[in-house]
PDB file of N, CA and C in Angstrom:
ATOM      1  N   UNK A   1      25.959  -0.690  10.453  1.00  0.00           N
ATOM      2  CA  UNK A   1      26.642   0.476   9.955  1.00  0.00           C
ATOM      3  C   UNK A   1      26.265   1.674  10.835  1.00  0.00           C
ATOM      4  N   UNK A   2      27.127   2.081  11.697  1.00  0.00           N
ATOM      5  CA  UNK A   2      26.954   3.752  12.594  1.00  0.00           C
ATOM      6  C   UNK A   2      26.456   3.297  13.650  1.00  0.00           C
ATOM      7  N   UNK A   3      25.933   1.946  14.005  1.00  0.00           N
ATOM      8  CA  UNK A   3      24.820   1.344  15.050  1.00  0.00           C
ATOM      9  C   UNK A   3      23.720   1.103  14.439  1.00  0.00           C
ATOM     10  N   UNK A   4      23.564   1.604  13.602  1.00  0.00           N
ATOM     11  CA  UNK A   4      21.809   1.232  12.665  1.00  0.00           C
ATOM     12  C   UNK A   4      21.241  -0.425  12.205  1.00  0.00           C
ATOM     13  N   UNK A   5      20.219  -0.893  12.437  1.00  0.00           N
ATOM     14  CA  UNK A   5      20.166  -1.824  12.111  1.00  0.00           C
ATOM     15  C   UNK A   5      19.379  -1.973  10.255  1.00  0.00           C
ATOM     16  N   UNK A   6      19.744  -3.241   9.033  1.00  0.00           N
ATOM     17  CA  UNK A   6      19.243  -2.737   8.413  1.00  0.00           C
ATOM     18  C   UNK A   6      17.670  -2.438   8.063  1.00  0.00           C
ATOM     19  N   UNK A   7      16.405  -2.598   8.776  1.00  0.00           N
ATOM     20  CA  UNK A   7      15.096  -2.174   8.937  1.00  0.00           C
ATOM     21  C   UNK A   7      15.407  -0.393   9.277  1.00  0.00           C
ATOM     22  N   UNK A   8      16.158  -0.004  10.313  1.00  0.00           N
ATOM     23  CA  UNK A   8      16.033   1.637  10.340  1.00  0.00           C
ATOM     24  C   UNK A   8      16.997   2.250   9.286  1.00  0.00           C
ATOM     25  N   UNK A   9      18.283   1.382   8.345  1.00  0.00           N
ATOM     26  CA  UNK A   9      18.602   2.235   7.263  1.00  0.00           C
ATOM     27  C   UNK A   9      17.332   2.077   6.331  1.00  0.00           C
ATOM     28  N   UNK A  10      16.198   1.119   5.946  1.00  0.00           N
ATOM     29  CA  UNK A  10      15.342   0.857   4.779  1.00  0.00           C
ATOM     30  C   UNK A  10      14.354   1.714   5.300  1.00  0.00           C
ATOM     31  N   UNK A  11      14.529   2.071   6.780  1.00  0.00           N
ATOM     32  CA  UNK A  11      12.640   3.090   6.949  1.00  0.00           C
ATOM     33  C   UNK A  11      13.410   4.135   6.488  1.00  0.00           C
ATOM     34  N   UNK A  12      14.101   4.599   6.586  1.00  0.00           N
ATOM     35  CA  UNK A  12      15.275   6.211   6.870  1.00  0.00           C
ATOM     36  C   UNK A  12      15.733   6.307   5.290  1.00  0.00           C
ATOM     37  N   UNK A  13      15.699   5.247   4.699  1.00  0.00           N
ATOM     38  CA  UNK A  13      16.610   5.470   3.186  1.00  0.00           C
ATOM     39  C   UNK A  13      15.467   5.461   2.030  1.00  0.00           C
ATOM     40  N   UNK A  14      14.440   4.547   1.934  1.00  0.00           N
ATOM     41  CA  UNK A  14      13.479   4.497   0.781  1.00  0.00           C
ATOM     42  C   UNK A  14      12.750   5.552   0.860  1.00  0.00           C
ATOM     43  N   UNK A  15      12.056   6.374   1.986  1.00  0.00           N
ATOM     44  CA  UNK A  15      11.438   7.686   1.591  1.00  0.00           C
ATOM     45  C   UNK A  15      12.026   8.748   1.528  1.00  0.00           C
ATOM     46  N   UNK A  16      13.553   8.887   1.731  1.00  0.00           N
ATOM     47  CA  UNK A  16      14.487   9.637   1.188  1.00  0.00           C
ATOM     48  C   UNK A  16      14.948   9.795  -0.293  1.00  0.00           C
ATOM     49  N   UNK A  17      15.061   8.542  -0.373  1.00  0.00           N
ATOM     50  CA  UNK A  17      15.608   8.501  -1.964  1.00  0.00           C
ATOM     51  C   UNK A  17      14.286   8.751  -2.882  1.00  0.00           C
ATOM     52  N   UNK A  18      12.743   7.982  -2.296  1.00  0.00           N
ATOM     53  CA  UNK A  18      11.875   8.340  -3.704  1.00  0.00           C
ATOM     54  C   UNK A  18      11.773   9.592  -3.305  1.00  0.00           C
ATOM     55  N   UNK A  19      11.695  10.524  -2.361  1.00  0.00           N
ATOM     56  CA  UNK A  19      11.717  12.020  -2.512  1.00  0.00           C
ATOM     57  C   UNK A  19      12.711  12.638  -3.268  1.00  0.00           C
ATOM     58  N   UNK A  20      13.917  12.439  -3.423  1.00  0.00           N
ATOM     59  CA  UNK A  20      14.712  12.834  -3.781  1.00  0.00           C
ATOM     60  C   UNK A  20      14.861  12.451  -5.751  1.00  0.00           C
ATOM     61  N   UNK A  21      13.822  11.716  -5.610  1.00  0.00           N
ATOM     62  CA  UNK A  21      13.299  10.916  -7.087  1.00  0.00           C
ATOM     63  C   UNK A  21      12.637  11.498  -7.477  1.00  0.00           C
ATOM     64  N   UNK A  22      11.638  11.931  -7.008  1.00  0.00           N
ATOM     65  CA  UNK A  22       9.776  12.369  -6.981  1.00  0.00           C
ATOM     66  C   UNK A  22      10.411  13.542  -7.500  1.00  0.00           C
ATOM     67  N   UNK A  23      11.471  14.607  -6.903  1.00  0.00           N
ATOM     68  CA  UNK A  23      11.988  16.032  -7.194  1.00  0.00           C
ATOM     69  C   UNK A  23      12.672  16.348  -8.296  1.00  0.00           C
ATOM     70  N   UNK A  24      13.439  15.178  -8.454  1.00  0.00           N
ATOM     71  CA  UNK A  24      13.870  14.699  -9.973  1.00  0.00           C
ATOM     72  C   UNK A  24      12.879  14.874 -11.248  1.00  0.00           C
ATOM     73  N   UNK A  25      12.025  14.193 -11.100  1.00  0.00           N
ATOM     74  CA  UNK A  25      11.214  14.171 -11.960  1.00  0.00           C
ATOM     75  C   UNK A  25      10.043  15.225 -12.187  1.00  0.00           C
ATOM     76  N   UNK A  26      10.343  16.408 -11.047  1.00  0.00           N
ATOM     77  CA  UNK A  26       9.437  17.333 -11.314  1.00  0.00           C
ATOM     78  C   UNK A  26      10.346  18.550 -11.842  1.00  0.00           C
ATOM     79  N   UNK A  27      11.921  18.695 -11.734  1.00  0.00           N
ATOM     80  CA  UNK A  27      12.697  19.403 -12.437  1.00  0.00           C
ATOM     81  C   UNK A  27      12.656  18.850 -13.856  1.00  0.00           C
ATOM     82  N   UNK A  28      12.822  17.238 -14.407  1.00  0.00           N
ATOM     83  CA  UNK A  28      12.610  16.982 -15.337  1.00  0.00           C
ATOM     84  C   UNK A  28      11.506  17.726 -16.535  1.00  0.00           C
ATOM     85  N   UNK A  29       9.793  17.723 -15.870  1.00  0.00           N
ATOM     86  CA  UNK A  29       9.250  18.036 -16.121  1.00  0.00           C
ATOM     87  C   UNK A  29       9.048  19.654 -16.687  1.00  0.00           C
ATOM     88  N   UNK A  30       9.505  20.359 -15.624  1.00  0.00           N
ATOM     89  CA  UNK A  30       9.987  22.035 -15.924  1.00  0.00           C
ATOM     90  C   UNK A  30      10.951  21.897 -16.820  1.00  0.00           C
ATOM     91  N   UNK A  31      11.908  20.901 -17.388  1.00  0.00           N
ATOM     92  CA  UNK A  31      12.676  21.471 -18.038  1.00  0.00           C
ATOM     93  C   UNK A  31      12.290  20.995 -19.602  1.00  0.00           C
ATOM     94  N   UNK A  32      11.346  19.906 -19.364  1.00  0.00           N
ATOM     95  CA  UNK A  32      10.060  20.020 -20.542  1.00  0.00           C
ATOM     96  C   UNK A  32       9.462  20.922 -20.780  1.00  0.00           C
ATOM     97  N   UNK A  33       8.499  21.227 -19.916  1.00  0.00           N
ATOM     98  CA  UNK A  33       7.949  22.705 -20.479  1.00  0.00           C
ATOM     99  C   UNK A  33       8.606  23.954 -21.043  1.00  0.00           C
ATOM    100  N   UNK A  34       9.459  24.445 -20.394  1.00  0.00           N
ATOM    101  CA  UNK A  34      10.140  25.203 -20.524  1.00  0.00           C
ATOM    102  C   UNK A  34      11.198  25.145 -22.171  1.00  0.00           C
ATOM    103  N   UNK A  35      11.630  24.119 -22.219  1.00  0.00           N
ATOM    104  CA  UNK A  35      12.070  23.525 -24.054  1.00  0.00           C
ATOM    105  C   UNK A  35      11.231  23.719 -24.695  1.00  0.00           C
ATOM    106  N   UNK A  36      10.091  23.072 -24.850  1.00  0.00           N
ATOM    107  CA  UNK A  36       8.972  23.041 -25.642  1.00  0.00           C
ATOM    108  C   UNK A  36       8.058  24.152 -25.424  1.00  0.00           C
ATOM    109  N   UNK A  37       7.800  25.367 -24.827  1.00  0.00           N
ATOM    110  CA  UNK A  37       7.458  26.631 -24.746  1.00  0.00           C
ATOM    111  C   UNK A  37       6.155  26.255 -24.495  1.00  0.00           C
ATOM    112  N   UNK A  38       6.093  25.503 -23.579  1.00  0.00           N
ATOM    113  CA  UNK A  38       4.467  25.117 -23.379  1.00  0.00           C
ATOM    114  C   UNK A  38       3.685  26.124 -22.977  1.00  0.00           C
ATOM    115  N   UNK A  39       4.004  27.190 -22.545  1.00  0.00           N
ATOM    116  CA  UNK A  39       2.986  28.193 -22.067  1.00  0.00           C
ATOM    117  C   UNK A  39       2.564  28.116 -20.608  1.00  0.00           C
ATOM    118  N   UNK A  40       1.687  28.755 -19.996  1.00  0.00           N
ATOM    119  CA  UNK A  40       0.940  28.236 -18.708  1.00  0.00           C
ATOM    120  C   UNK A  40       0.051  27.749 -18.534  1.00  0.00           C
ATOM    121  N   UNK A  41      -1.190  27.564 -19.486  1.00  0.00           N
ATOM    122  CA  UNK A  41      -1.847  25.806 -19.540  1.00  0.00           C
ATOM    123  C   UNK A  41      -0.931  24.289 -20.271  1.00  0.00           C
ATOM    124  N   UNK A  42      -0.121  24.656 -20.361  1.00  0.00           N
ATOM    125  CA  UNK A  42       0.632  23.811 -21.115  1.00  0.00           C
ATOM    126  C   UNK A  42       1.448  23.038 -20.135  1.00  0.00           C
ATOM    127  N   UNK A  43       2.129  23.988 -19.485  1.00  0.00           N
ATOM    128  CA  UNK A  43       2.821  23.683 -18.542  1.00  0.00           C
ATOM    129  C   UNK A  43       2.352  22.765 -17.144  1.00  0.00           C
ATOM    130  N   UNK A  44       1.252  23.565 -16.757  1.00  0.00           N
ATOM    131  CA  UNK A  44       0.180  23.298 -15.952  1.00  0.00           C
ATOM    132  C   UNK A  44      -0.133  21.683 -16.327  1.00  0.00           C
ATOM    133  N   UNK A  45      -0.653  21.582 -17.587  1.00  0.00           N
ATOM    134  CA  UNK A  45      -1.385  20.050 -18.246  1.00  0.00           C
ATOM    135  C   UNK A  45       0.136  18.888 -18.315  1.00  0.00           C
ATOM    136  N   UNK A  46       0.734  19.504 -18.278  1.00  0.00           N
ATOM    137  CA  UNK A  46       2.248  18.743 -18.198  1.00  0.00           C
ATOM    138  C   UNK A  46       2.155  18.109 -16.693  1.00  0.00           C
ATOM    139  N   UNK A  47       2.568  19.137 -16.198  1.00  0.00           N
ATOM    140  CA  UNK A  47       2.799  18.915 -14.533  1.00  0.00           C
ATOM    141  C   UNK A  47       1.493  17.807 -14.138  1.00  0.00           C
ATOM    142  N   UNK A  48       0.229  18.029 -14.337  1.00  0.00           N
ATOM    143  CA  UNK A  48      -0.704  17.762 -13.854  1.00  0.00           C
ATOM    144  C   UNK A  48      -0.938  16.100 -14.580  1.00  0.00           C
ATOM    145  N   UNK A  49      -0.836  16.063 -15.565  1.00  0.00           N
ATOM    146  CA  UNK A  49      -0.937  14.218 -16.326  1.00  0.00           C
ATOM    147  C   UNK A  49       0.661  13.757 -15.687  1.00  0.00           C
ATOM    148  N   UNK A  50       1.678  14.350 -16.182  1.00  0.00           N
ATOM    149  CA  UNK A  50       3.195  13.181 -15.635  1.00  0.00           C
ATOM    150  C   UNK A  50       3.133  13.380 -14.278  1.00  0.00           C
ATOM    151  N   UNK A  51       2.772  14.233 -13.515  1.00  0.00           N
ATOM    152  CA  UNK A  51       2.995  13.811 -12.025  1.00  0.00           C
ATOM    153  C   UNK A  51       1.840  12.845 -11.193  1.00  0.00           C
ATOM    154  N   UNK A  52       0.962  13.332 -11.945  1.00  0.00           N
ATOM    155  CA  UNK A  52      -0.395  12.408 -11.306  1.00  0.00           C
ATOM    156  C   UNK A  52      -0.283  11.051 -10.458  1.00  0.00           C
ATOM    157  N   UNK A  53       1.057   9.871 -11.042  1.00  0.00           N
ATOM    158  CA  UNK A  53       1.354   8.647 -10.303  1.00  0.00           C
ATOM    159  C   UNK A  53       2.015   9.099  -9.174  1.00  0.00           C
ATOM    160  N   UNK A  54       2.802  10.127  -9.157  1.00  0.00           N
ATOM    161  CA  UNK A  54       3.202  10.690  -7.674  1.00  0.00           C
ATOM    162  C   UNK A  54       2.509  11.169  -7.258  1.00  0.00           C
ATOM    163  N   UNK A  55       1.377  11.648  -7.460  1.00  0.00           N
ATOM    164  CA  UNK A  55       0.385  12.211  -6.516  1.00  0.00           C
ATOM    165  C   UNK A  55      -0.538  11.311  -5.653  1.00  0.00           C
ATOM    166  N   UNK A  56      -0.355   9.715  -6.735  1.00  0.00           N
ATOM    167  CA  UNK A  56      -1.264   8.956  -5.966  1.00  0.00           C
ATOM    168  C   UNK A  56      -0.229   8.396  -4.699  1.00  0.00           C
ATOM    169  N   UNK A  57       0.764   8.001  -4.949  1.00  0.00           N
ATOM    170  CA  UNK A  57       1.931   7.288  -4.370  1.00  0.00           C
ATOM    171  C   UNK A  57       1.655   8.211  -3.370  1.00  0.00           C
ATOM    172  N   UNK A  58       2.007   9.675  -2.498  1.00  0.00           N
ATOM    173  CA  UNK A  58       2.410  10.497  -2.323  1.00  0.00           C
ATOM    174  C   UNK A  58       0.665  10.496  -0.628  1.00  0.00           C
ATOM    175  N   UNK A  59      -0.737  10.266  -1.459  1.00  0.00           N
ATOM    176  CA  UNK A  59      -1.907  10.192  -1.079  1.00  0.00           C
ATOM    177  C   UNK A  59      -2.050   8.778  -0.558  1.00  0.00           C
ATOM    178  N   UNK A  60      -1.299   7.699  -0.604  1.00  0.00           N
ATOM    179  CA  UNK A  60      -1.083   5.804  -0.457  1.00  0.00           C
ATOM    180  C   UNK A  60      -0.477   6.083   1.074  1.00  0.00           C
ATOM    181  N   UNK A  61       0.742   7.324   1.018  1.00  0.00           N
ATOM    182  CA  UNK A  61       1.390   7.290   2.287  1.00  0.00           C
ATOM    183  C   UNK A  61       0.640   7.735   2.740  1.00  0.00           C
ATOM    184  N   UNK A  62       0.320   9.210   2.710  1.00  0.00           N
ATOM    185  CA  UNK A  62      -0.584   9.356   3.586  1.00  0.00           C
ATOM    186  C   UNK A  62      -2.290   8.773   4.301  1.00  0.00           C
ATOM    187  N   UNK A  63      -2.831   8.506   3.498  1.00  0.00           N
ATOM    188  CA  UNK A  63      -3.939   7.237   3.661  1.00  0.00           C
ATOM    189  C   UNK A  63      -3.263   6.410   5.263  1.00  0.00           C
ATOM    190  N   UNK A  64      -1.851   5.505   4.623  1.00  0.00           N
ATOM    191  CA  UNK A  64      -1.495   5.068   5.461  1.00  0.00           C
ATOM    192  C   UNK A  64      -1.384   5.215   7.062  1.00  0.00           C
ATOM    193  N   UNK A  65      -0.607   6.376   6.931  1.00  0.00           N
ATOM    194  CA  UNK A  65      -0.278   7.163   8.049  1.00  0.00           C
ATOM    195  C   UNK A  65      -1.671   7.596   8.931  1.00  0.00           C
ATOM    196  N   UNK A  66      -3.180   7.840   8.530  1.00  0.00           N
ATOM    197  CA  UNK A  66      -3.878   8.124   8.806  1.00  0.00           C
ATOM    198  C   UNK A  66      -4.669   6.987   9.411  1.00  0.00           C
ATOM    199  N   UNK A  67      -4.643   5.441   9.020  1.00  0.00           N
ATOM    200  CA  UNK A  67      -5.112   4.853   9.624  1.00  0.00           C
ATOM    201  C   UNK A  67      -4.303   4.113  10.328  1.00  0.00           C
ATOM    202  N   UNK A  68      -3.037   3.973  10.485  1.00  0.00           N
ATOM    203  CA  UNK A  68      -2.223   3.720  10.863  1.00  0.00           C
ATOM    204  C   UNK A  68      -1.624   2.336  10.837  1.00  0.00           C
ATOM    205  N   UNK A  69      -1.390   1.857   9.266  1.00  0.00           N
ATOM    206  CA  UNK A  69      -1.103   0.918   9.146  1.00  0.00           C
ATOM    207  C   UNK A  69       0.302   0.610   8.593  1.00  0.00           C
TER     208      UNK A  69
END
């Protein structure tokens, strides 16, 4: 497809889309807090427990990238 083979649409497309996921779910989150009037530790303790698996995911790539595997 365009000349691409499919290995450079799957490097080029999966960290596109979970970014585009990851951002999802952090508007999600604001629009939790923000309903539920969580306040700014509230909000904060929101953001900070539901995003936490993207933070590790997010620290996996980079790890990666650093030793270069």
């Amino acid at each position: 497809m365009f000349g691409f083979t499919p290995e450079e649409i799957e490097a080029i497309g999966l960290p596109l889309s979970l970014t585009v996921l990851m951002v999802w779910m952090l508007l999600i989150i604001w629009n939790l807090a923000k309903e539920s009037k969580a306040g700014k530790f509230g909000t904060f303790v929101l953001f900070f427990v539901l995003s936490f698996g993207m933070l590790g995911f997010i620290a996996k790539s980079i790890i990666q990238k650093i030793i270069g595997l």
